[in-house]
PDB file of N, CA and C in Angstrom:
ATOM      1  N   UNK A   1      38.536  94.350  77.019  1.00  0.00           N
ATOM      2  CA  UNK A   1      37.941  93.370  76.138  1.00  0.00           C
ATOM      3  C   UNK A   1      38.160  91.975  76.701  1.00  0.00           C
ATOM      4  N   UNK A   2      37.395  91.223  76.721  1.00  0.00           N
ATOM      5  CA  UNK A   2      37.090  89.730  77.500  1.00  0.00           C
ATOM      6  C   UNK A   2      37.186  88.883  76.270  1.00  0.00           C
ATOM      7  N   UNK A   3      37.180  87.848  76.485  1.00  0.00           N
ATOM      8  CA  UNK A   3      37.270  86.649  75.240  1.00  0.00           C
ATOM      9  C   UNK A   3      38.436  86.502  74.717  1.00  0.00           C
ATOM     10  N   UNK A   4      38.779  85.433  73.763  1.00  0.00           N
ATOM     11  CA  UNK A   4      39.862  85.561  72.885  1.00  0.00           C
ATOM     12  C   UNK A   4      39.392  85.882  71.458  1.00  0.00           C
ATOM     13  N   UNK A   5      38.207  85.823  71.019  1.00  0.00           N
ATOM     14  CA  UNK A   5      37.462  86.542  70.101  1.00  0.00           C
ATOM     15  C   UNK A   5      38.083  87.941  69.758  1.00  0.00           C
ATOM     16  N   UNK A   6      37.959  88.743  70.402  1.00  0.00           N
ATOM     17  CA  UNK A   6      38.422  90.220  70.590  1.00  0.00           C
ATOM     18  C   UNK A   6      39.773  90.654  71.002  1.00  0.00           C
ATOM     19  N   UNK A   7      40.401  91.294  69.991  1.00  0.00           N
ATOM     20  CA  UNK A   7      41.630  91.657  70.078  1.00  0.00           C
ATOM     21  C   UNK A   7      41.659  93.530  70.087  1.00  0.00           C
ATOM     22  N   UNK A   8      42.159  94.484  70.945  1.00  0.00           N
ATOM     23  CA  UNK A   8      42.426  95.531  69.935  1.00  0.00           C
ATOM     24  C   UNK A   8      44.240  95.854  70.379  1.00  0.00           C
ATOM     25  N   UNK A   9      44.313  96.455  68.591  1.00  0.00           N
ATOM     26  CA  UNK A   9      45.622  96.566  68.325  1.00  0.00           C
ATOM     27  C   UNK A   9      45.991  97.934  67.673  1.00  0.00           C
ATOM     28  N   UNK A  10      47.087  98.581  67.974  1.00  0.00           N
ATOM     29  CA  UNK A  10      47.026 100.317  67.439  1.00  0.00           C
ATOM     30  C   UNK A  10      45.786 100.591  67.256  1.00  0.00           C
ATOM     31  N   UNK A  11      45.076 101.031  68.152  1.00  0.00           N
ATOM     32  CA  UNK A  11      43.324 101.240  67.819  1.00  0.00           C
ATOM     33  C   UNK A  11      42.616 100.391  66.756  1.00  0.00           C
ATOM     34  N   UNK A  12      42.616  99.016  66.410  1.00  0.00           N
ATOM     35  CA  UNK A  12      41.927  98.732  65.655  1.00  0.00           C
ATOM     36  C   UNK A  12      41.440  97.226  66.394  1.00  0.00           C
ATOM     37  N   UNK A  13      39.998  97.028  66.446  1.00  0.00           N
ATOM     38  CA  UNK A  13      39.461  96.343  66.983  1.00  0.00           C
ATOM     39  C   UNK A  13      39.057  95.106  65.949  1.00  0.00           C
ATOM     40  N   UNK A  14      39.897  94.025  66.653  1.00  0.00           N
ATOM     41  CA  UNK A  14      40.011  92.572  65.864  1.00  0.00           C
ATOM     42  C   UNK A  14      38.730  91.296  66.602  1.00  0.00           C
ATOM     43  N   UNK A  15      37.747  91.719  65.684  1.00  0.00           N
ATOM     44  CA  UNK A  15      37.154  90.384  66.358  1.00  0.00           C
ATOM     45  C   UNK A  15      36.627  89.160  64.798  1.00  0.00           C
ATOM     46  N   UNK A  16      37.207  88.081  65.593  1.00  0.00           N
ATOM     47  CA  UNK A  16      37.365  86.535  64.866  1.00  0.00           C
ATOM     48  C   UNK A  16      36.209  86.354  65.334  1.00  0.00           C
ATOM     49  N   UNK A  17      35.167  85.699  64.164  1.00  0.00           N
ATOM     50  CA  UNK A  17      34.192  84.893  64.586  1.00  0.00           C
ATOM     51  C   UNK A  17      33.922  83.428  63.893  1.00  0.00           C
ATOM     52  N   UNK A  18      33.539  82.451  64.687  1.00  0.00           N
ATOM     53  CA  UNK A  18      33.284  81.606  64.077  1.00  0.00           C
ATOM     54  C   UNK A  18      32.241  81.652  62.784  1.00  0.00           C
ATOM     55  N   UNK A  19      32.461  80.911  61.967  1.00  0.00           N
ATOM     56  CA  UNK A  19      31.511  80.631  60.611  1.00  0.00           C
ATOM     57  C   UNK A  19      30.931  79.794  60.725  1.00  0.00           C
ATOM     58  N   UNK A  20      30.555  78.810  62.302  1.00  0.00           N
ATOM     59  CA  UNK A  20      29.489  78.074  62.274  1.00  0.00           C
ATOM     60  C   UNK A  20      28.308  78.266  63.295  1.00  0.00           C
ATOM     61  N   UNK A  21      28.528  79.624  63.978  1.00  0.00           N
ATOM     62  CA  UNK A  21      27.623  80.595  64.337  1.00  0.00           C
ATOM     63  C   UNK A  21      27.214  81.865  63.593  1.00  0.00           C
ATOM     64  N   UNK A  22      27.787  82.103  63.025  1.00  0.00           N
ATOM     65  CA  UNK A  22      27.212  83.837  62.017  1.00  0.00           C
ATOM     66  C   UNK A  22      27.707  82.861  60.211  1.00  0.00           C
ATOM     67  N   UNK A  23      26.971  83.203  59.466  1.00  0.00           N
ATOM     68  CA  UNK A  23      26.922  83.416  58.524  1.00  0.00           C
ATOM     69  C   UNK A  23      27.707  84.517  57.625  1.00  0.00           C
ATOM     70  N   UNK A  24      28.327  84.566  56.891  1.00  0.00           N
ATOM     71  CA  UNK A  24      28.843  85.212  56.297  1.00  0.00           C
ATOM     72  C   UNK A  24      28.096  86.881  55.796  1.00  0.00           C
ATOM     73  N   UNK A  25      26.734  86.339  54.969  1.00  0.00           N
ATOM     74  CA  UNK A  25      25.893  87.767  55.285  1.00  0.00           C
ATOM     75  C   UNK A  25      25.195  87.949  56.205  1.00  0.00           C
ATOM     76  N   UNK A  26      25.272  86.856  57.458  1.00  0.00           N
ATOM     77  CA  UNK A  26      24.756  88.239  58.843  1.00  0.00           C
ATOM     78  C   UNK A  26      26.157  88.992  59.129  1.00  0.00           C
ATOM     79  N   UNK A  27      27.209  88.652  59.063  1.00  0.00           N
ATOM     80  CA  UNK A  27      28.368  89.362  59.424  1.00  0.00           C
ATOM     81  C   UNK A  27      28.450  90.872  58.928  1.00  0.00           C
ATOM     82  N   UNK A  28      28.610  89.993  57.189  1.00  0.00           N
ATOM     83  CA  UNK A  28      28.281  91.450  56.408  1.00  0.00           C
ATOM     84  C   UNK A  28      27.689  92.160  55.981  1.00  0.00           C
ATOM     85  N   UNK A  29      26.021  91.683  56.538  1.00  0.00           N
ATOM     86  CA  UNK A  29      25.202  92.904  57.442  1.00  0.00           C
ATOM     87  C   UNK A  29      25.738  93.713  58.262  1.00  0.00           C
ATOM     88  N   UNK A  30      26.162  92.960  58.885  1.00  0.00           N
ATOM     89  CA  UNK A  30      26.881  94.037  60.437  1.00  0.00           C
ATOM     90  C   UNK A  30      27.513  94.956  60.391  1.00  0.00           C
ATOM     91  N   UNK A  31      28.159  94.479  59.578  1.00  0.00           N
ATOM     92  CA  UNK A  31      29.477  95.419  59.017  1.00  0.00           C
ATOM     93  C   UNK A  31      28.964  96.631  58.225  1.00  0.00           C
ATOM     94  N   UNK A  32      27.929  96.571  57.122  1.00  0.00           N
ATOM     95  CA  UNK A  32      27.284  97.481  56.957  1.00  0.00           C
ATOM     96  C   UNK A  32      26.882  98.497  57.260  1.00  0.00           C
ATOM     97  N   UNK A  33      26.284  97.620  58.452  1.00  0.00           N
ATOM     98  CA  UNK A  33      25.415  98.874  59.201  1.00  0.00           C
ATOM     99  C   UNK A  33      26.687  99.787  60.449  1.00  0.00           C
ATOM    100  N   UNK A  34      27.590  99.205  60.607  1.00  0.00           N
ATOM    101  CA  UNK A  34      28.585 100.066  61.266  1.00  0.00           C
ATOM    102  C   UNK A  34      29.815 101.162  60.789  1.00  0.00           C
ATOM    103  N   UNK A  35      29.097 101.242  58.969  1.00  0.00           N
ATOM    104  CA  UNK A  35      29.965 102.114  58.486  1.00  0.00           C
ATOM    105  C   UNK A  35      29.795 103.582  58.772  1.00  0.00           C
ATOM    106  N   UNK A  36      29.038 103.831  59.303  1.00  0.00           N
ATOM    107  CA  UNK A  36      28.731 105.545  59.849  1.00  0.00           C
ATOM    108  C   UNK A  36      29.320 105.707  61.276  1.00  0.00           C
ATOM    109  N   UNK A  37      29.974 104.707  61.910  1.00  0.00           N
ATOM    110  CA  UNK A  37      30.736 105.067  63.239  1.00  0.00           C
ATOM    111  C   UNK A  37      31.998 104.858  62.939  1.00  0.00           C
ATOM    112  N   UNK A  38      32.703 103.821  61.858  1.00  0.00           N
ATOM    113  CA  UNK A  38      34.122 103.777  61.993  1.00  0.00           C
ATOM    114  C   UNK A  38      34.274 102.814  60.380  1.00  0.00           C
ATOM    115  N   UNK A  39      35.066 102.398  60.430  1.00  0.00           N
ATOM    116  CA  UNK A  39      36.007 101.667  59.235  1.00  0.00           C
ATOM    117  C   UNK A  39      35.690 100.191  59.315  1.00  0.00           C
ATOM    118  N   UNK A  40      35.950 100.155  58.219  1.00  0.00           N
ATOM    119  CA  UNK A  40      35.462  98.234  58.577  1.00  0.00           C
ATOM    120  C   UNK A  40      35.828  97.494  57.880  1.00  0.00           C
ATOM    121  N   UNK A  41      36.694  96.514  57.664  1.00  0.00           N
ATOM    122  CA  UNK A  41      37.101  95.374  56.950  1.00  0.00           C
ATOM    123  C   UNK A  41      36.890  93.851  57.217  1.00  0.00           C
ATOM    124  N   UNK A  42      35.426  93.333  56.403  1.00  0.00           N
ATOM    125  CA  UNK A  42      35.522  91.706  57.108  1.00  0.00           C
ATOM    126  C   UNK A  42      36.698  91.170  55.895  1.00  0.00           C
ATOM    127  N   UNK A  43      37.214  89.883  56.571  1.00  0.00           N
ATOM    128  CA  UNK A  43      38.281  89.281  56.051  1.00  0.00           C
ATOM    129  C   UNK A  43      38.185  87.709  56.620  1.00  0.00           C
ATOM    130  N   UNK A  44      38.788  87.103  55.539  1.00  0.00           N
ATOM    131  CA  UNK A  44      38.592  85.546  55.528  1.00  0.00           C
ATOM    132  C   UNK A  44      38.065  84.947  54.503  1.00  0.00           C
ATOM    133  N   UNK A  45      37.728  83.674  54.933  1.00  0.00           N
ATOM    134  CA  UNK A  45      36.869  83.280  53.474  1.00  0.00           C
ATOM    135  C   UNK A  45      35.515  82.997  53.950  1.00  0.00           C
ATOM    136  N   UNK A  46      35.479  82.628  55.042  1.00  0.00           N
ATOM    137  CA  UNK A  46      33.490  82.141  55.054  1.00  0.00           C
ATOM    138  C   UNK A  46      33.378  80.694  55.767  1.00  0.00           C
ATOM    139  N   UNK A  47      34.309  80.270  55.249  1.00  0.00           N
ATOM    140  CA  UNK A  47      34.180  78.725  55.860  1.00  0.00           C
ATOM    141  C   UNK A  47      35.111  78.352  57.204  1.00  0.00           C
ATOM    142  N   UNK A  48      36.498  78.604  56.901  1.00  0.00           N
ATOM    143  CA  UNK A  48      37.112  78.169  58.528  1.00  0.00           C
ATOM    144  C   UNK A  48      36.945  79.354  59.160  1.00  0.00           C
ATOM    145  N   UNK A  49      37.001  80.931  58.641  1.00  0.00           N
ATOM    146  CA  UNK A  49      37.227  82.086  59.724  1.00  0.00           C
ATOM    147  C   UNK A  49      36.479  83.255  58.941  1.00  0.00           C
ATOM    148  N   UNK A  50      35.872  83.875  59.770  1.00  0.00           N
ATOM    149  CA  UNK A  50      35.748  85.521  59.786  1.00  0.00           C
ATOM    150  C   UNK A  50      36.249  86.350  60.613  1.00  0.00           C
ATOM    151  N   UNK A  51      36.977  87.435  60.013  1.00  0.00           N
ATOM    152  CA  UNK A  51      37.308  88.421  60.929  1.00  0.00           C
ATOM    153  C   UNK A  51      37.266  89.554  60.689  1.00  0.00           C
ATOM    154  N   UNK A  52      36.572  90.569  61.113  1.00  0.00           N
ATOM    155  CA  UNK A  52      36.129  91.782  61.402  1.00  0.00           C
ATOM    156  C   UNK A  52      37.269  92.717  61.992  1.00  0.00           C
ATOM    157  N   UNK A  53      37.510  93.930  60.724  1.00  0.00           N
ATOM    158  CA  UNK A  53      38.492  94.930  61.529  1.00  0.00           C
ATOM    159  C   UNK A  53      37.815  96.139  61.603  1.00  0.00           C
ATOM    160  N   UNK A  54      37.875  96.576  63.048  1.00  0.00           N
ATOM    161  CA  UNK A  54      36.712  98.155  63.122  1.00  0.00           C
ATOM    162  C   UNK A  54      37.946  99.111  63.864  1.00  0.00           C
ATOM    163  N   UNK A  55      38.034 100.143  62.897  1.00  0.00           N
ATOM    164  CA  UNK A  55      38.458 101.435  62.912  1.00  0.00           C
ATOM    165  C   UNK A  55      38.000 102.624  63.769  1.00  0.00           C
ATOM    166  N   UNK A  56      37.600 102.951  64.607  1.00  0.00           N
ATOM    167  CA  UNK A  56      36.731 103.762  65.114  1.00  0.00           C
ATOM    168  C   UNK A  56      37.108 105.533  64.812  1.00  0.00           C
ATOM    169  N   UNK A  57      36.304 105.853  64.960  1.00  0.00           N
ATOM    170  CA  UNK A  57      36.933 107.067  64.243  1.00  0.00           C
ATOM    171  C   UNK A  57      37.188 108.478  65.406  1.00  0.00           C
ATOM    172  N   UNK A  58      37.805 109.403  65.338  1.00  0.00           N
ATOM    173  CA  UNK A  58      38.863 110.221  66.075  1.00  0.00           C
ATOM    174  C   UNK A  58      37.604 110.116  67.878  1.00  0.00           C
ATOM    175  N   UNK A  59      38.371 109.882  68.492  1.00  0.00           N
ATOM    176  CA  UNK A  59      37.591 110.243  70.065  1.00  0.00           C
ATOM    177  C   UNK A  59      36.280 108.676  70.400  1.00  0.00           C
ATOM    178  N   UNK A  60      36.486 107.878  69.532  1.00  0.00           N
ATOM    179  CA  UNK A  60      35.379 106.833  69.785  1.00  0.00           C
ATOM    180  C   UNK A  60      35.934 105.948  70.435  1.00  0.00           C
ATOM    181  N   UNK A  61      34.975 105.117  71.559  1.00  0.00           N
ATOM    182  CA  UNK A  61      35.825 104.241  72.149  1.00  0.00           C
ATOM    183  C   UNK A  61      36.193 102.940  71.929  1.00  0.00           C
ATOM    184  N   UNK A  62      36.966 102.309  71.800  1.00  0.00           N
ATOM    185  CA  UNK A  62      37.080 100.761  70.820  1.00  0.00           C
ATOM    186  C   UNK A  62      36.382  99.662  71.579  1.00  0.00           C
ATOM    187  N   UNK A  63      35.946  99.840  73.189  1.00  0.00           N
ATOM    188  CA  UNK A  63      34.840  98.700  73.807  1.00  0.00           C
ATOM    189  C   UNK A  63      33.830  99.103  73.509  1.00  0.00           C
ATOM    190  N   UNK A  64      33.493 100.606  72.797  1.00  0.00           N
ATOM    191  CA  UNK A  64      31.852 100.695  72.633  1.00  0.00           C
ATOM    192  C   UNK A  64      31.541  99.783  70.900  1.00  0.00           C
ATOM    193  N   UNK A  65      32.745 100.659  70.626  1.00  0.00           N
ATOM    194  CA  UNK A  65      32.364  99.988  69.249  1.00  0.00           C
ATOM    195  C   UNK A  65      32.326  98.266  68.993  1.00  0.00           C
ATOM    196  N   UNK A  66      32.587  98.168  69.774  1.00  0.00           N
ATOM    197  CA  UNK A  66      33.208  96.251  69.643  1.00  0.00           C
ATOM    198  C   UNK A  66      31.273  95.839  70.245  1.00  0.00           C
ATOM    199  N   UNK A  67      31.225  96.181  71.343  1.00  0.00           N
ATOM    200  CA  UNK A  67      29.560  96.153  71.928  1.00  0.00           C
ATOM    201  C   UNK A  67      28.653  96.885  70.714  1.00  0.00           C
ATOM    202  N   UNK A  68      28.967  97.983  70.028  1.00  0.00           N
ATOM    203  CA  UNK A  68      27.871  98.049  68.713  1.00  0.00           C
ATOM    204  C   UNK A  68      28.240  96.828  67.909  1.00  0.00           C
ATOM    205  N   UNK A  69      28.825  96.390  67.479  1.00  0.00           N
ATOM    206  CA  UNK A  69      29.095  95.869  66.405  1.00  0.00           C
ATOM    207  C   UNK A  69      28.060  93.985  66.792  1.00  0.00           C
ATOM    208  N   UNK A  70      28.737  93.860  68.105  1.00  0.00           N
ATOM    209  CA  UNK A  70      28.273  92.383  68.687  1.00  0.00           C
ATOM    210  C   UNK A  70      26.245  92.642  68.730  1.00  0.00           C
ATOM    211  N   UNK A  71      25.667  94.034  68.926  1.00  0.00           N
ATOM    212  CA  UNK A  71      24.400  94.136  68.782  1.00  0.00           C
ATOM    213  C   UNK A  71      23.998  94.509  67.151  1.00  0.00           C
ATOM    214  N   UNK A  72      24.635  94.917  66.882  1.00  0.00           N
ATOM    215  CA  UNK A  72      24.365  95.321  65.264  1.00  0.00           C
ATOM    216  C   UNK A  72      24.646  93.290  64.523  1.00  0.00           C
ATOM    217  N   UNK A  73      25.352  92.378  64.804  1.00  0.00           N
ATOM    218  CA  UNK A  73      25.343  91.285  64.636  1.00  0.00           C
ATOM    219  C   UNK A  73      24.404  90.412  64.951  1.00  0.00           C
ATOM    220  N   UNK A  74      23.801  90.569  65.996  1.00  0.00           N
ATOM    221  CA  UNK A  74      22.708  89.931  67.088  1.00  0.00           C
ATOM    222  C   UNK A  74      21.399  90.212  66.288  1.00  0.00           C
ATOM    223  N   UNK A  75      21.241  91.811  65.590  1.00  0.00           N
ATOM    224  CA  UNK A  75      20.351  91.928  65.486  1.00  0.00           C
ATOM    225  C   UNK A  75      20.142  91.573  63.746  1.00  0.00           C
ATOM    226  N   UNK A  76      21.404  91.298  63.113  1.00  0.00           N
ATOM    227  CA  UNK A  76      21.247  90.939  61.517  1.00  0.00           C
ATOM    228  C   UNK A  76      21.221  89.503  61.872  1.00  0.00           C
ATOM    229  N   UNK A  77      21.440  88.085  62.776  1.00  0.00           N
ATOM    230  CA  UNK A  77      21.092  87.138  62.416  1.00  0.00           C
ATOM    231  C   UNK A  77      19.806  86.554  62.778  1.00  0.00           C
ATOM    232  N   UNK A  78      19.133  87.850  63.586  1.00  0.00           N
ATOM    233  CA  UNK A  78      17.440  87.386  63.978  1.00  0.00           C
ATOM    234  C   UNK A  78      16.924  87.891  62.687  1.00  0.00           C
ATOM    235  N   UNK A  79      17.369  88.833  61.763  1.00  0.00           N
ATOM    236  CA  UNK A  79      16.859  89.516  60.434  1.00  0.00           C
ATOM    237  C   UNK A  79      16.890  87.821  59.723  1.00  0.00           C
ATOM    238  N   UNK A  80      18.378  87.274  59.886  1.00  0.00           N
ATOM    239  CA  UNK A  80      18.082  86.305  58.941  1.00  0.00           C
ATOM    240  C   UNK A  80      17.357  85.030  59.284  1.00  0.00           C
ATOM    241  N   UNK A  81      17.102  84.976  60.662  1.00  0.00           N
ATOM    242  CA  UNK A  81      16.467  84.059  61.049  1.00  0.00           C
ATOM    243  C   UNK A  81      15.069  84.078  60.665  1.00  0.00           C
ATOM    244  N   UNK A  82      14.212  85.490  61.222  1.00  0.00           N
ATOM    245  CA  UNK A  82      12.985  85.571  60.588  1.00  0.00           C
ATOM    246  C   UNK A  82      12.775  85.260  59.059  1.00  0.00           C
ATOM    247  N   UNK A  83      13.991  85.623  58.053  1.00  0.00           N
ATOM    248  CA  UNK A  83      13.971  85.264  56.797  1.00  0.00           C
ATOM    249  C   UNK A  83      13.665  84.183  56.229  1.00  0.00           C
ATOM    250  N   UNK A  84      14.636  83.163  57.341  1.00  0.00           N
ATOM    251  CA  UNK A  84      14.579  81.713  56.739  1.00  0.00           C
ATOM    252  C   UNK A  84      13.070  81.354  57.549  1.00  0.00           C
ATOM    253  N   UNK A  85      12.572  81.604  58.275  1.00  0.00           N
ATOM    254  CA  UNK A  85      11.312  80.728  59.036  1.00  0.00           C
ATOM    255  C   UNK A  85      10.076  81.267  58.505  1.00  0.00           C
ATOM    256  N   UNK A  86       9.775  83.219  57.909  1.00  0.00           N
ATOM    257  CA  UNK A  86       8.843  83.167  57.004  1.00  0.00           C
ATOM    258  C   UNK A  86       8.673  83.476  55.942  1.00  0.00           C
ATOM    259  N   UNK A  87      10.278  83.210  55.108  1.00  0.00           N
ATOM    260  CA  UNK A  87      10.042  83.613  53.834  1.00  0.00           C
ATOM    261  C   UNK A  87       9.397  82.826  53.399  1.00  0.00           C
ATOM    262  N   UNK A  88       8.589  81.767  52.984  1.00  0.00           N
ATOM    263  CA  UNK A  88       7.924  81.221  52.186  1.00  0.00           C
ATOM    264  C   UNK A  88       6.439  81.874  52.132  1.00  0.00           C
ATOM    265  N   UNK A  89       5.499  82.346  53.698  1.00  0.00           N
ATOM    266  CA  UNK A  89       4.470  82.616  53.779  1.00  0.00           C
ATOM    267  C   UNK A  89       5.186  84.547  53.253  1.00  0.00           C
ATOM    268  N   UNK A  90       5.948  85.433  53.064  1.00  0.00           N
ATOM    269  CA  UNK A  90       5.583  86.159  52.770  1.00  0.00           C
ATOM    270  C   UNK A  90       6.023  86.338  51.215  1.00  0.00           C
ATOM    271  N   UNK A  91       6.619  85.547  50.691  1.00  0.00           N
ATOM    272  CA  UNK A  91       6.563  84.896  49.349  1.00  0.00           C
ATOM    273  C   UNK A  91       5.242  84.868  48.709  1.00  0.00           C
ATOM    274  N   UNK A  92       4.296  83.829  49.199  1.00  0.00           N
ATOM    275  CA  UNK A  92       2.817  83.648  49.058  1.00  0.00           C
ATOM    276  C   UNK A  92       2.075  84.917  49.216  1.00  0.00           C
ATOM    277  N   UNK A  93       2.369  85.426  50.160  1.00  0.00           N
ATOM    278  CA  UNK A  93       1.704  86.853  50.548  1.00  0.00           C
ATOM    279  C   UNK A  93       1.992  88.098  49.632  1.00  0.00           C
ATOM    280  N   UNK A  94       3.183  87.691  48.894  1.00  0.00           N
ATOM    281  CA  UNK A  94       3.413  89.100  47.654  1.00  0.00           C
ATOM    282  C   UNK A  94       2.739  88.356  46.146  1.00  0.00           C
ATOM    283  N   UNK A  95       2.729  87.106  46.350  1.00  0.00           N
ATOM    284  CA  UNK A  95       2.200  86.558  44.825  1.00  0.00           C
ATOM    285  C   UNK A  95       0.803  86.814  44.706  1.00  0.00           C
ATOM    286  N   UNK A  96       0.140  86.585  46.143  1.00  0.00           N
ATOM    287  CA  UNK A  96      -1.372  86.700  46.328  1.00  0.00           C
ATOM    288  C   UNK A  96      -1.760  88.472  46.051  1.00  0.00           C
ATOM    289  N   UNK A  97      -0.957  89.076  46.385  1.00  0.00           N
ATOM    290  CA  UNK A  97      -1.270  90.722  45.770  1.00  0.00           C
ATOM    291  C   UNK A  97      -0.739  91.339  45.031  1.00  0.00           C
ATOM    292  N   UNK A  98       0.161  90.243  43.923  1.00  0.00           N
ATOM    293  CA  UNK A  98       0.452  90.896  42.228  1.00  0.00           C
ATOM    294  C   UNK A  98      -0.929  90.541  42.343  1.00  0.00           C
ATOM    295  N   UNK A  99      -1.365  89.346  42.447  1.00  0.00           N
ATOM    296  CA  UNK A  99      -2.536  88.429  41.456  1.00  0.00           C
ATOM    297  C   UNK A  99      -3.711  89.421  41.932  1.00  0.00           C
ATOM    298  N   UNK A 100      -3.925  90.020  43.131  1.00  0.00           N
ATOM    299  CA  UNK A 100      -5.369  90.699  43.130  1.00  0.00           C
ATOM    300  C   UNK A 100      -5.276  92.477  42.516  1.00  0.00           C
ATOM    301  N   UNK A 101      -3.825  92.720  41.885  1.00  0.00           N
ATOM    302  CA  UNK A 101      -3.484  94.075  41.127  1.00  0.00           C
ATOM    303  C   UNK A 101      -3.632  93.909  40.285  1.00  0.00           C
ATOM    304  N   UNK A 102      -2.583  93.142  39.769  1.00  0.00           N
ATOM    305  CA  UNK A 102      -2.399  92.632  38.235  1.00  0.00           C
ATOM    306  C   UNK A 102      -3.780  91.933  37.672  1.00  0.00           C
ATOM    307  N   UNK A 103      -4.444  92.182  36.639  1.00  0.00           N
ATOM    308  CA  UNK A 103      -5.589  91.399  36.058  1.00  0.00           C
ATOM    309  C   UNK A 103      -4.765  90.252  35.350  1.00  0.00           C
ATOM    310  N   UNK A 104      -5.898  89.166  34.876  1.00  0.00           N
ATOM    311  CA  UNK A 104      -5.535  87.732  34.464  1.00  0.00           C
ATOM    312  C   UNK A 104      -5.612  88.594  33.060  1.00  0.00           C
ATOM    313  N   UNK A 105      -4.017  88.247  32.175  1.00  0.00           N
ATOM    314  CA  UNK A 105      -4.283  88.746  31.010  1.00  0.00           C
ATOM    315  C   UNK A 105      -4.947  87.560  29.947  1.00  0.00           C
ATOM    316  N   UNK A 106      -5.166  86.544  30.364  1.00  0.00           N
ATOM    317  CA  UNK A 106      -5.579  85.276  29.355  1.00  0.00           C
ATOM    318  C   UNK A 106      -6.878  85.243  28.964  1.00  0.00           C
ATOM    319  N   UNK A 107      -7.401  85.662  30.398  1.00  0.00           N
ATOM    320  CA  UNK A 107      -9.031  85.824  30.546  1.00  0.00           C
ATOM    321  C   UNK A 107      -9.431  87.308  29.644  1.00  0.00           C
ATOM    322  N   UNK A 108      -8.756  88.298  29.670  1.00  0.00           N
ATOM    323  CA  UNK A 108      -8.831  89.310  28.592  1.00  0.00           C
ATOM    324  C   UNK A 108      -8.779  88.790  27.223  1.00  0.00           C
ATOM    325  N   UNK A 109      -7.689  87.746  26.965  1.00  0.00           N
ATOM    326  CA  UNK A 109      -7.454  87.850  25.527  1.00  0.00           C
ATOM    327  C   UNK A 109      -8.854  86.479  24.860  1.00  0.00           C
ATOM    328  N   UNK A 110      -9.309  85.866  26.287  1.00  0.00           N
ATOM    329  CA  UNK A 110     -10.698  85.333  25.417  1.00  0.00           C
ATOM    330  C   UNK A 110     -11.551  86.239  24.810  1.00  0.00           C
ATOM    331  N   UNK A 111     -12.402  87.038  25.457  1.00  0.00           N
ATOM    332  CA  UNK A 111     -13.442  88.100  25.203  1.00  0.00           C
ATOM    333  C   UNK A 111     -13.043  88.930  24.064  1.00  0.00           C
TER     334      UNK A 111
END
């Protein structure tokens, strides 16, 4: 393991991340999605530190899992990136097809 980010200790893989690169729920996205390979505890508060503890489970290797976890991260803050840049147009895009499902009930209650 390279960095000072990444620690592992009695098999348990310690990685600190800054909170002014990941977000708190891209983290704990990540973490999510790595509960079917091993154990997982984020810890901290959000603002000075996050830290991520991954468990791997019997025969797994603790540099693979540390490399899933850094792509399983990579790939929840482009999730939130696309979020923030088109949630508004697909906002518009779900209001525009209640409105062509849903009938105008006002225009009913003239007639």
């Amino acid at each position: 393991m390279e960095g000072k980010n990444v620690e592992v200790d009695n098999g348990i893989v310690k990685i600190k991340l800054p909170p002014t690169l990941y977000s708190k729920s891209t983290v704990i996205r990540a973490a999510y999605r790595m509960l079917n390979t091993c154990r997982v505890r984020v810890l901290g508060d959000g603002i000075e530190e996050i830290t991520v503890e991954l468990k791997p489970h019997e025969g797994e290797n603790t540099e693979d899992i540390a490399d899933a976890f850094f792509a399983e991260l990579l790939q929840a803050e482009m999730e939130e990136m696309n979020l923030r840049r088109f949630g508004d147009v697909r906002k518009l895009l779900l209001e525009l097809a209640i409105k062509g499902v849903v009938p105008d009930i006002s225009k009913q209650s003239e007639n």
